[in-house]
N, C-alpha and C. Protein backbone atom coordinates (compact mmCIF):
# COMPACT_ATOMS: atom_id res chain seq x y z
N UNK A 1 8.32 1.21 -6.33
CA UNK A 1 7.82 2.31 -5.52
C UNK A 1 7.23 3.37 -6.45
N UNK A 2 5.86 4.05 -6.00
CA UNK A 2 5.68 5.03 -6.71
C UNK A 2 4.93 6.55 -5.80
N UNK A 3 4.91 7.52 -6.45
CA UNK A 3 5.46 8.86 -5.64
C UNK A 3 3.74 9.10 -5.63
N UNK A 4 3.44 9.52 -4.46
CA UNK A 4 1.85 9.90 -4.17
C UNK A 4 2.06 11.31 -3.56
N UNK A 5 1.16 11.94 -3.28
CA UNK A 5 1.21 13.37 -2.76
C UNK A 5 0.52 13.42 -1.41
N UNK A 6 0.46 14.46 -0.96
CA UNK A 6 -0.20 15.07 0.40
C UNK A 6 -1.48 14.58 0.10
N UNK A 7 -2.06 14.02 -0.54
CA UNK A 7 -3.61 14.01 -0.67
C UNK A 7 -3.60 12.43 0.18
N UNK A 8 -2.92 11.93 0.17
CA UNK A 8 -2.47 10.39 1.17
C UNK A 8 -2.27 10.73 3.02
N UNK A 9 -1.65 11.46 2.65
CA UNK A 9 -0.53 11.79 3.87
C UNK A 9 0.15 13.31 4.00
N UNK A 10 -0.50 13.89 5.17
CA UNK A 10 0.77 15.17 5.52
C UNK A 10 1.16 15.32 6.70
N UNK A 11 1.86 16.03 6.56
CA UNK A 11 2.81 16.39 7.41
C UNK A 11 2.30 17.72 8.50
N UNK A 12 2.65 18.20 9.20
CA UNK A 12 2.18 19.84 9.96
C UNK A 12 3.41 19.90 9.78
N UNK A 13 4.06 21.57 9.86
CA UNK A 13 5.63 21.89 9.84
C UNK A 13 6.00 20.83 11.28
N UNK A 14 5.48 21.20 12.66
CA UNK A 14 6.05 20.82 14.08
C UNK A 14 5.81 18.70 13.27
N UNK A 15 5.48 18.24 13.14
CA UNK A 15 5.55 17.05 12.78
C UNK A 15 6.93 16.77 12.15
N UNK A 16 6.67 17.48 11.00
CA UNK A 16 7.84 17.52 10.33
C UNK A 16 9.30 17.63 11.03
N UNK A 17 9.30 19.24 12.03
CA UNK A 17 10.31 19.32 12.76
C UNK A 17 11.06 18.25 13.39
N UNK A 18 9.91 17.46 14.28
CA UNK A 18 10.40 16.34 15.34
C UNK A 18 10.78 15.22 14.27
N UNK A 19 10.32 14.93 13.17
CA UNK A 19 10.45 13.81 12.51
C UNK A 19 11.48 13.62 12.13
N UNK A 20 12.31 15.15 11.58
CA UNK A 20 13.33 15.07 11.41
C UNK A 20 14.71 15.16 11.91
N UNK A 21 14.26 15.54 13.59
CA UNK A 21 14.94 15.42 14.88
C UNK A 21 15.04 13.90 15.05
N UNK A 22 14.51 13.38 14.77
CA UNK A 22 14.25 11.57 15.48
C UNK A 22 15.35 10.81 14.58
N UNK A 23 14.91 11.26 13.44
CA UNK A 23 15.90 10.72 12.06
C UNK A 23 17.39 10.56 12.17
N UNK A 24 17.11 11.86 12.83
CA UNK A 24 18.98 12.35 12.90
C UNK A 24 19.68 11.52 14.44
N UNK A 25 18.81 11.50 15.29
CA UNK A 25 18.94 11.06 16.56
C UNK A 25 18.93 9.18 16.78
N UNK A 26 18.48 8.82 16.21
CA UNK A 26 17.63 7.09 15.91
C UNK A 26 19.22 6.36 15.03
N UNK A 27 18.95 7.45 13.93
CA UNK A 27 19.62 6.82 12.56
C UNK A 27 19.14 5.36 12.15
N UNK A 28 17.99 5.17 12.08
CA UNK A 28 17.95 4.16 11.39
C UNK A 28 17.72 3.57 10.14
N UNK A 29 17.10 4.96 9.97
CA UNK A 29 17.14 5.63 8.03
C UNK A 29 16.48 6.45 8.03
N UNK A 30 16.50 6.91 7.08
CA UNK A 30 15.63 8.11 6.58
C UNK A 30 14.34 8.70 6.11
N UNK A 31 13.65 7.64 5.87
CA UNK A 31 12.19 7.10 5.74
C UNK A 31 11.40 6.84 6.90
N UNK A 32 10.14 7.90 6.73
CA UNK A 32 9.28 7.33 8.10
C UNK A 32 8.24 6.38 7.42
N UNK A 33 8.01 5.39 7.69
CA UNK A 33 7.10 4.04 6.94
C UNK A 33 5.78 4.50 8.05
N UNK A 34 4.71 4.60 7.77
CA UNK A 34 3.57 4.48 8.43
C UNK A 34 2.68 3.89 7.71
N UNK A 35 2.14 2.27 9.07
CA UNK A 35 1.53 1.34 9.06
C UNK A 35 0.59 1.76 9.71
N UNK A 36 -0.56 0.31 9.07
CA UNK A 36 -1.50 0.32 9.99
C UNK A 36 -2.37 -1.05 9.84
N UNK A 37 -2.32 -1.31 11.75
CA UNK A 37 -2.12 -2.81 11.83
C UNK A 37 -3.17 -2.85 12.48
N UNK A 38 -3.77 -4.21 12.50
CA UNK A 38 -5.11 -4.49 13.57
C UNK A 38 -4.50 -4.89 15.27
N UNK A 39 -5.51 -4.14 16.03
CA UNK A 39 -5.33 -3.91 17.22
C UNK A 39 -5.64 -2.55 17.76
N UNK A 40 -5.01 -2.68 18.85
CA UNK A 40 -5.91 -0.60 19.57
C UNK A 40 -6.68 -1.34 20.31
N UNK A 41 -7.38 -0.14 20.96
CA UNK A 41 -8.70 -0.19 21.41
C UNK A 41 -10.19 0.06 20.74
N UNK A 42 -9.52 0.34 19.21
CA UNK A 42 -10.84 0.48 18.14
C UNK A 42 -10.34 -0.46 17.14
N UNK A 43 -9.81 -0.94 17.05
CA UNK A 43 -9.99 -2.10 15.89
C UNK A 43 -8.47 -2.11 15.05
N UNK A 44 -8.31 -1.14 14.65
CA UNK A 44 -6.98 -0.79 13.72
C UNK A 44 -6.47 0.22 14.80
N UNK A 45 -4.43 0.53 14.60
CA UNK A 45 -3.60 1.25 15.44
C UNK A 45 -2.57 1.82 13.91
N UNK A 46 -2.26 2.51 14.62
CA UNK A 46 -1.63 3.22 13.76
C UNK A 46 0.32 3.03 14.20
N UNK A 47 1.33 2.72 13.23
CA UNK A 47 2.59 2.17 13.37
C UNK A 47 3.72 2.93 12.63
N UNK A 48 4.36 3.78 13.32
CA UNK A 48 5.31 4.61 13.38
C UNK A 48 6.60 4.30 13.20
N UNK A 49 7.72 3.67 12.18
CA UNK A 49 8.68 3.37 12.51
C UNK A 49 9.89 3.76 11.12
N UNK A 50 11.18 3.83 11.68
CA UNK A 50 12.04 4.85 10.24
C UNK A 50 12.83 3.52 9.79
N UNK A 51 12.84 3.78 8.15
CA UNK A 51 13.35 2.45 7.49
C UNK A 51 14.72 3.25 6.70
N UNK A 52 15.44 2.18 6.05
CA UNK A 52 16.11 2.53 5.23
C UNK A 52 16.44 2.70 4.10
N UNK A 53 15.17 2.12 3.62
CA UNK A 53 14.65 1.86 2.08
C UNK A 53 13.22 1.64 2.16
N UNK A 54 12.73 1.76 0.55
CA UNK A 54 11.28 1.62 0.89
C UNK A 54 11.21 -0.08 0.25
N UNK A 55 10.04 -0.32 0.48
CA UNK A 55 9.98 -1.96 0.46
C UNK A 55 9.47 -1.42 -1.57
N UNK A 56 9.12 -2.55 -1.89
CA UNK A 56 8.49 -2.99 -3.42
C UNK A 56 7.20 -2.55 -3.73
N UNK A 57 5.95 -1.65 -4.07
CA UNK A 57 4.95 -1.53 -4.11
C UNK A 57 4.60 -0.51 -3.43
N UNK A 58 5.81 -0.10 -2.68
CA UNK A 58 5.45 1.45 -1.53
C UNK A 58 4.98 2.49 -1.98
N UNK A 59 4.39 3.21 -1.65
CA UNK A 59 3.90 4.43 -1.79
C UNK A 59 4.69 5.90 -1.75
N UNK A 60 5.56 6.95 -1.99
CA UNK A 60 6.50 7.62 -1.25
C UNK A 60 5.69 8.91 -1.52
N UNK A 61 5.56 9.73 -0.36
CA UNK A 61 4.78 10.79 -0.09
C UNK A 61 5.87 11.85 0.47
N UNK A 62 6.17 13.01 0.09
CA UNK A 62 7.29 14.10 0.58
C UNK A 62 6.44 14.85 1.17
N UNK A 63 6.64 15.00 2.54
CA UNK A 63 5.85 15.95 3.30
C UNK A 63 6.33 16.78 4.59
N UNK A 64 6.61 17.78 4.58
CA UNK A 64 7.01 19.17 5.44
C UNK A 64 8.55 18.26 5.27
N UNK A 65 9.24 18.18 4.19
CA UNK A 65 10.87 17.88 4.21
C UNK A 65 10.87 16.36 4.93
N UNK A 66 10.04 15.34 4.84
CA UNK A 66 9.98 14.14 5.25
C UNK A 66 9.79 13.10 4.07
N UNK A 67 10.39 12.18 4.07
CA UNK A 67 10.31 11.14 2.85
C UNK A 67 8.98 10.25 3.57
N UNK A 68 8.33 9.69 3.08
CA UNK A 68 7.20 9.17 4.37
C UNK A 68 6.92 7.72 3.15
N UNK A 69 7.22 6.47 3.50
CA UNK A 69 6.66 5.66 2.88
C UNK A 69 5.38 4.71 3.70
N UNK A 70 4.06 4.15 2.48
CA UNK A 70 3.13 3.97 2.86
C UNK A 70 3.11 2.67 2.14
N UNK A 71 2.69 1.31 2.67
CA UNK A 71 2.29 -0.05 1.96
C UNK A 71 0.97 0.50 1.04
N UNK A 72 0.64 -0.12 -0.08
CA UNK A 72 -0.66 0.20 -0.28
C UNK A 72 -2.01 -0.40 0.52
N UNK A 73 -2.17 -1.66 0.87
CA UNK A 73 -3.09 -1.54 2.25
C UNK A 73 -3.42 -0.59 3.02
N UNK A 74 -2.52 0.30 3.69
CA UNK A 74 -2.41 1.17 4.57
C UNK A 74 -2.81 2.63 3.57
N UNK A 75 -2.72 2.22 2.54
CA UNK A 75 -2.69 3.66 1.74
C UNK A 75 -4.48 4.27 1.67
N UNK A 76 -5.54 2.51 1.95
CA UNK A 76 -6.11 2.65 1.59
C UNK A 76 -7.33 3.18 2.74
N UNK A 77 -6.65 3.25 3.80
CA UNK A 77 -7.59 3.74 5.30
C UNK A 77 -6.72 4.86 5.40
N UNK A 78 -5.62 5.57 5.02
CA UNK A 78 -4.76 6.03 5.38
C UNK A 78 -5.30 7.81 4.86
N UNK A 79 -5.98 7.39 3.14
CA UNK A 79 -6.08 9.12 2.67
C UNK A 79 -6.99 9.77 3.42
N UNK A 80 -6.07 11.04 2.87
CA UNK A 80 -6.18 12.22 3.93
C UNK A 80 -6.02 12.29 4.75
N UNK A 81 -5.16 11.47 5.40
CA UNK A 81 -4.51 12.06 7.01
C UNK A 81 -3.90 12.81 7.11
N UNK A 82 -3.70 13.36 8.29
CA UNK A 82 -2.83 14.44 8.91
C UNK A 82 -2.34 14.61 9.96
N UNK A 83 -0.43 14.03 9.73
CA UNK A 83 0.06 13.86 10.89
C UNK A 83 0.26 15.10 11.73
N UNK A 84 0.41 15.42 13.25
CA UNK A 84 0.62 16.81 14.18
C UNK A 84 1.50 15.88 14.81
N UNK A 85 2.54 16.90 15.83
CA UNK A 85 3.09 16.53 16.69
C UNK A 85 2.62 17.66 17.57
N UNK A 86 2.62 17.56 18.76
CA UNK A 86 2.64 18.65 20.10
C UNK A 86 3.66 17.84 20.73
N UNK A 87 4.56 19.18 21.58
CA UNK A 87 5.17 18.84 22.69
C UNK A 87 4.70 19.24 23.78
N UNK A 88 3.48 19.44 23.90
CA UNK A 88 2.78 19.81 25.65
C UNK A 88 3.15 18.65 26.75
N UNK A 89 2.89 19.03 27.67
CA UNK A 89 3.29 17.90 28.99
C UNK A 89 2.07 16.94 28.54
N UNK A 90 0.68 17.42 28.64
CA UNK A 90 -0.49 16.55 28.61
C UNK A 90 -0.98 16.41 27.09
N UNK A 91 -1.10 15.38 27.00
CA UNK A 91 -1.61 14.89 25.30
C UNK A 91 -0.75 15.57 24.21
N UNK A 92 0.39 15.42 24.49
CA UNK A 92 1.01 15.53 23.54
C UNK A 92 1.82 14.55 22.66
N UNK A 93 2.76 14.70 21.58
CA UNK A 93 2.95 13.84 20.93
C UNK A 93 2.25 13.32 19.70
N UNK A 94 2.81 12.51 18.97
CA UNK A 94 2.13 12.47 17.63
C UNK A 94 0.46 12.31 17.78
N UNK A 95 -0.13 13.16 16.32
CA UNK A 95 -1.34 12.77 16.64
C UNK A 95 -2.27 12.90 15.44
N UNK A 96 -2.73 11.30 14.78
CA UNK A 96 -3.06 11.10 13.76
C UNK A 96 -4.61 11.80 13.35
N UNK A 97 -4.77 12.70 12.50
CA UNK A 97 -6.26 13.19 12.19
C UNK A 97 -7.39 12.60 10.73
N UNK A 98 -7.54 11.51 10.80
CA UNK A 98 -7.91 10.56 9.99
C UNK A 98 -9.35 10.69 9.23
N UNK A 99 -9.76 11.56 7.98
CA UNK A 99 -10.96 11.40 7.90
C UNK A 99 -11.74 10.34 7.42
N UNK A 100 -11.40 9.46 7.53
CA UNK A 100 -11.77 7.92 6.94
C UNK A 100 -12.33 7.38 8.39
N UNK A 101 -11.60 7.69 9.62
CA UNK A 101 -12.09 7.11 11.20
C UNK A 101 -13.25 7.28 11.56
N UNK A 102 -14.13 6.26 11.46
CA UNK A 102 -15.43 6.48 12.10
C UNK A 102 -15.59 6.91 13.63
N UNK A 103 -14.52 6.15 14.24
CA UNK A 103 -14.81 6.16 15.41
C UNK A 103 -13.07 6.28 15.99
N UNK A 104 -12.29 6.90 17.10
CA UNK A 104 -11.56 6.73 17.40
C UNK A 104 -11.26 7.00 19.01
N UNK A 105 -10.11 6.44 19.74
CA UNK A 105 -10.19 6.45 21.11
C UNK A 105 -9.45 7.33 21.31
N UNK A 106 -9.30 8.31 22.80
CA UNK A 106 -9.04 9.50 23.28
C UNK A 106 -7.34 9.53 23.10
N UNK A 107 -6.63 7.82 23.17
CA UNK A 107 -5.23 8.42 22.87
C UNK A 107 -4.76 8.75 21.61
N UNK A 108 -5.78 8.15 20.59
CA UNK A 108 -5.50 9.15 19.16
C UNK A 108 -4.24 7.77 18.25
N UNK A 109 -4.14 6.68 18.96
CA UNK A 109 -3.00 5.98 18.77
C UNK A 109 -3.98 4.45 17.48
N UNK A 110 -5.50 4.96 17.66
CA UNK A 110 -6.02 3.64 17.18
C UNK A 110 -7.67 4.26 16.79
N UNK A 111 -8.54 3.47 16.05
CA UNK A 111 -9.66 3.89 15.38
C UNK A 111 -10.28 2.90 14.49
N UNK A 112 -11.04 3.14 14.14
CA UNK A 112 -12.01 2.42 13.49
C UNK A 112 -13.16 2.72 11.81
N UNK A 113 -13.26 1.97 11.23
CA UNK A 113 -13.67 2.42 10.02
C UNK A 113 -14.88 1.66 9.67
């Protein structure tokens, strides 16, 4: 594993907040791993899930008090994102801001390069 910075991956504080609400609530570890797999409605989706270790070759990014591990594949559509969370009733919830996405669909869950 080796240690990358915000220039990969950040965090917003409210991201951070909930992320670390989920952590504590889930327990399934402590690491948020974010993938990114083919599928969506644009081609590639974006994959949200907390590990307990990081795998071999991972990426580890510390962001708003979040351990965040990244495959390098993913590392490589991945820079400069910027994770948000909202808790509004309408469109809220995580929401990936990708400047690498050429193109992306209104739920924000998938995109294209």
């Amino acid at each position: 594993m080796r240690e990358g910075n915000e220039n990969l991956v950040r965090l917003t504080a409210p991201a951070g907040v909930k992320v670390a609400a989920l952590v504590a609530r889930e327990q399934q570890g402590e690491y948020l791993r974010i993938a990114i797999t083919g599928g969506g409605c644009n081609g590639l989706s974006y994959k949200m899930k907390f590990t307990a270790e990081p795998r071999r070759g991972d990426i580890l990014v510390r962001s708003a008090g979040v351990p965040v591990v990244v495959d390098p594949k993913t590392a490589l559509y991945l820079k400069g994102t910027m994770l948000d969370y909202s808790d509004k009733m309408v469109a809220g919830g995580f929401k990936f801001s990708n400047p690498n996405a050429k193109a992306s669909c209104s739920c924000g869950e998938s995109f294209s390069v």
